[in-house]
C-alpha atoms as a PDB file:
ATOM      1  CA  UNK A   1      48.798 130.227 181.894  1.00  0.00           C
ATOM      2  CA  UNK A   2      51.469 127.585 180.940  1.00  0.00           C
ATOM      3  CA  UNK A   3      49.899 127.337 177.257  1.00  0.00           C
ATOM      4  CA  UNK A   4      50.093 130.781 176.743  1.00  0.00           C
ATOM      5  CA  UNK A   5      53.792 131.192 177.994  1.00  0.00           C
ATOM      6  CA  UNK A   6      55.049 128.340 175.551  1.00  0.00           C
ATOM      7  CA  UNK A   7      52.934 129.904 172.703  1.00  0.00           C
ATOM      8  CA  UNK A   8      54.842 132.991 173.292  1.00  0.00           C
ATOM      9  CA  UNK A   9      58.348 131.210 173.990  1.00  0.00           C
ATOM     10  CA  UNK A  10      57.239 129.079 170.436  1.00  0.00           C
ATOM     11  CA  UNK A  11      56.719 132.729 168.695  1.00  0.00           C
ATOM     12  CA  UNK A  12      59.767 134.014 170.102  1.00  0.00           C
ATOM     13  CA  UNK A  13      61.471 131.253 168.628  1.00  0.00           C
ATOM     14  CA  UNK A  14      60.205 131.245 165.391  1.00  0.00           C
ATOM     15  CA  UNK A  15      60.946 135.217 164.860  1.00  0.00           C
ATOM     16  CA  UNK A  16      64.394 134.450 165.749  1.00  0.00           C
ATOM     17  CA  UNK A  17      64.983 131.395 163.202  1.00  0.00           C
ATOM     18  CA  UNK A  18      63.669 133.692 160.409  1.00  0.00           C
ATOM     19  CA  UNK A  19      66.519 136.188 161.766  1.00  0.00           C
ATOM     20  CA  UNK A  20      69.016 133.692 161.374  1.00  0.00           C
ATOM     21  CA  UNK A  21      68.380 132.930 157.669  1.00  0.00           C
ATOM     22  CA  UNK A  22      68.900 136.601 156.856  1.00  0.00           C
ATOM     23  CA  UNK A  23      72.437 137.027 158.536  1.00  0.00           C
ATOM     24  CA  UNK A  24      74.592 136.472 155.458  1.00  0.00           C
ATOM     25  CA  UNK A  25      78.014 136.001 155.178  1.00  0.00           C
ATOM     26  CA  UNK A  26      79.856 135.572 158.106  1.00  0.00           C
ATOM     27  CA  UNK A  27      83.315 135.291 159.721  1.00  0.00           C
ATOM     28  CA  UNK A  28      84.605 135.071 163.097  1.00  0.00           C
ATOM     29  CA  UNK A  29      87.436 136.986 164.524  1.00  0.00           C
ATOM     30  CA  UNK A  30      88.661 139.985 165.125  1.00  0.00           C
ATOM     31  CA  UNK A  31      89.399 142.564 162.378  1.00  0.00           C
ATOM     32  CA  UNK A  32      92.219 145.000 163.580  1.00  0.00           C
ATOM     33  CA  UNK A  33      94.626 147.742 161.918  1.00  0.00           C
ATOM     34  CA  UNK A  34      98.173 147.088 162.480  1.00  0.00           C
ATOM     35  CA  UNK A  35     101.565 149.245 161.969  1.00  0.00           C
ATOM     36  CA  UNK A  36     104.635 148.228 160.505  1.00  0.00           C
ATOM     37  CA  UNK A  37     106.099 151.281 162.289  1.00  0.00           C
ATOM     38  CA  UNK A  38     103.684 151.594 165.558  1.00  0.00           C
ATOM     39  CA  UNK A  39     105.594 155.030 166.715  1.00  0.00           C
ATOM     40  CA  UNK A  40     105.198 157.020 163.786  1.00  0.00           C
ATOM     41  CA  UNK A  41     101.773 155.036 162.456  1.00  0.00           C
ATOM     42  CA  UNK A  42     103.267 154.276 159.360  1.00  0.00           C
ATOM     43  CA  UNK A  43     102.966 151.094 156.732  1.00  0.00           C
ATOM     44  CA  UNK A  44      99.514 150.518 158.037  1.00  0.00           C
ATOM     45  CA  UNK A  45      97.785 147.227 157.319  1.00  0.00           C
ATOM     46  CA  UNK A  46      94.638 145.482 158.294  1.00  0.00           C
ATOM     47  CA  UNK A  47      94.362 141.651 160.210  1.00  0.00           C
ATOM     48  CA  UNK A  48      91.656 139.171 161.368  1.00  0.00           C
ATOM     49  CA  UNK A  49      92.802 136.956 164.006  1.00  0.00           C
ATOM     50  CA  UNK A  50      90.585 134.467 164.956  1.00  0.00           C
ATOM     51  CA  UNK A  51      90.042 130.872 166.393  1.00  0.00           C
ATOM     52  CA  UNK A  52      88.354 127.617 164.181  1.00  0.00           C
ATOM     53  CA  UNK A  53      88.618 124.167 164.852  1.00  0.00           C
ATOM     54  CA  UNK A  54      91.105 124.787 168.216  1.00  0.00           C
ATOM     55  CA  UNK A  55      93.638 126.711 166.348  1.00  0.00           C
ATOM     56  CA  UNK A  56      93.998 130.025 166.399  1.00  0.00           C
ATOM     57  CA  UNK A  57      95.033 131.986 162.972  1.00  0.00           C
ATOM     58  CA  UNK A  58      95.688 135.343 161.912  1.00  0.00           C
ATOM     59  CA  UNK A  59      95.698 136.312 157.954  1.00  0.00           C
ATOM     60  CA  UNK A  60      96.309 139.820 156.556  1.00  0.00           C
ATOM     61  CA  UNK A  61      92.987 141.414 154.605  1.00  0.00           C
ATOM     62  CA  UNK A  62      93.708 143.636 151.770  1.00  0.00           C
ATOM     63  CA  UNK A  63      92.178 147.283 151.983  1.00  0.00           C
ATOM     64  CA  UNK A  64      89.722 146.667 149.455  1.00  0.00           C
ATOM     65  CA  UNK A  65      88.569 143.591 151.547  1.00  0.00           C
ATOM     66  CA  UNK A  66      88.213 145.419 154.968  1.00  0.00           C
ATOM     67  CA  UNK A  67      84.766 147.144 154.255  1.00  0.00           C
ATOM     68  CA  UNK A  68      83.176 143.076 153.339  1.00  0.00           C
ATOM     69  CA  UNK A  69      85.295 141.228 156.173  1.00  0.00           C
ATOM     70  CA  UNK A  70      84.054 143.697 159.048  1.00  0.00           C
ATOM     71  CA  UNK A  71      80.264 143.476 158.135  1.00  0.00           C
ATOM     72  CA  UNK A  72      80.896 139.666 157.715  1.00  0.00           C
ATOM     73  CA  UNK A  73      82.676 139.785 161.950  1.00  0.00           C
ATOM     74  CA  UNK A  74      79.604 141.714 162.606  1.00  0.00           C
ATOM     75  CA  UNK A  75      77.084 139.243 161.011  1.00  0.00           C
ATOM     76  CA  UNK A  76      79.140 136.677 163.300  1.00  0.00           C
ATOM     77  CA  UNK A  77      78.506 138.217 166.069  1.00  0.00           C
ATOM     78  CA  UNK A  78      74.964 138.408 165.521  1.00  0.00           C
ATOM     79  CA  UNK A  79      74.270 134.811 164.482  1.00  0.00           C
ATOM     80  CA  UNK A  80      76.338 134.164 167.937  1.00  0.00           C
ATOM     81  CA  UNK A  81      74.165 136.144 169.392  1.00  0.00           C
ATOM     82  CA  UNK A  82      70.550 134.745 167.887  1.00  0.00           C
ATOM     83  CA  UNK A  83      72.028 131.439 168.073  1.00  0.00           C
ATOM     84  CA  UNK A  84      72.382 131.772 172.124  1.00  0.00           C
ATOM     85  CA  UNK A  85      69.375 133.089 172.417  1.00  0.00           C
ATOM     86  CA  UNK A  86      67.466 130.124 170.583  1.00  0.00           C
ATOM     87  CA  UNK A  87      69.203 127.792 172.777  1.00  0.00           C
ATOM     88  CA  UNK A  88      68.237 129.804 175.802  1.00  0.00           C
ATOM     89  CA  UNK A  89      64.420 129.606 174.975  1.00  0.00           C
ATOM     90  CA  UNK A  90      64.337 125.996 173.439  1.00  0.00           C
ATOM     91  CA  UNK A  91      65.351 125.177 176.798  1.00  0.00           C
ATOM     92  CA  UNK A  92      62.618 126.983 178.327  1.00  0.00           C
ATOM     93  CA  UNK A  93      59.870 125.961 175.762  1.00  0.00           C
ATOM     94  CA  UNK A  94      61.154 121.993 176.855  1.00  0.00           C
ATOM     95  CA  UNK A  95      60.819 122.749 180.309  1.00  0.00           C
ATOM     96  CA  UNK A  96      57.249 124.545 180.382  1.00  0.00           C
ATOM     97  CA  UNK A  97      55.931 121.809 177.483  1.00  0.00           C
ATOM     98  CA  UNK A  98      57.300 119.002 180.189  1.00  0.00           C
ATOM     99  CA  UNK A  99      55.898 120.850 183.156  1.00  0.00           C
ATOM    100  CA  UNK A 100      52.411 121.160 180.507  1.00  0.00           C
ATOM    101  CA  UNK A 101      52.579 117.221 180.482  1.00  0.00           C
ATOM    102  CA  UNK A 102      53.780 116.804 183.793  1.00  0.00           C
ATOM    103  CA  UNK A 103      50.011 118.388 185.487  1.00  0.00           C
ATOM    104  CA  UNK A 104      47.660 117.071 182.706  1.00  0.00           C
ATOM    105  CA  UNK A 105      48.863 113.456 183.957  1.00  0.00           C
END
């Protein structure tokens, strides 16, 4: 029972490291559309604001960039999300392997 579970955890963990090497580029932040005249939705531009290091930026993204920039926030947000759940099952692969250990001593 406790072999099997950790093979599967182990498999589980090995699909989602292969996952992680075909992200791509990626960027964290938010990517948002901004007026210079918010009433009449005029002298439109595009932002990412986002946080590195403990400081929190914001830099304007050309038109031509906005297309790259928002499938690079979205590849963000899926390494975040691969990367939490390889932490999440390495941590329950160490636990079964120690409980594994733990009854054949």
């Amino acid at each position: 029972m406790i072999k099997k579970r950790i093979a599967t955890i182990k498999t589980r963990i090995d699909k989602i490291k292969s996952e992680l090497v075909k992200v791509g580029d990626m960027r964290p932040g938010s990517l948002t559309k901004q007026y210079r005249d918010p009433e009449n939705k005029t002298g439109s531009y595009y932002q990412i604001s986002y946080t590195h290091e403990m400081k929190s930026r914001t830099e304007y993204v050309r038109s031509e960039s906005v297309k790259e920039v928002r499938q690079q926030v979205k590849n963000y947000k899926r390494y975040k999300k691969l990367n939490s759940e390889l932490i999440s099952q390495s941590i329950e692969h160490s636990k079964w392997v120690m409980k594994l250990r733990q009854e054949n001593s």
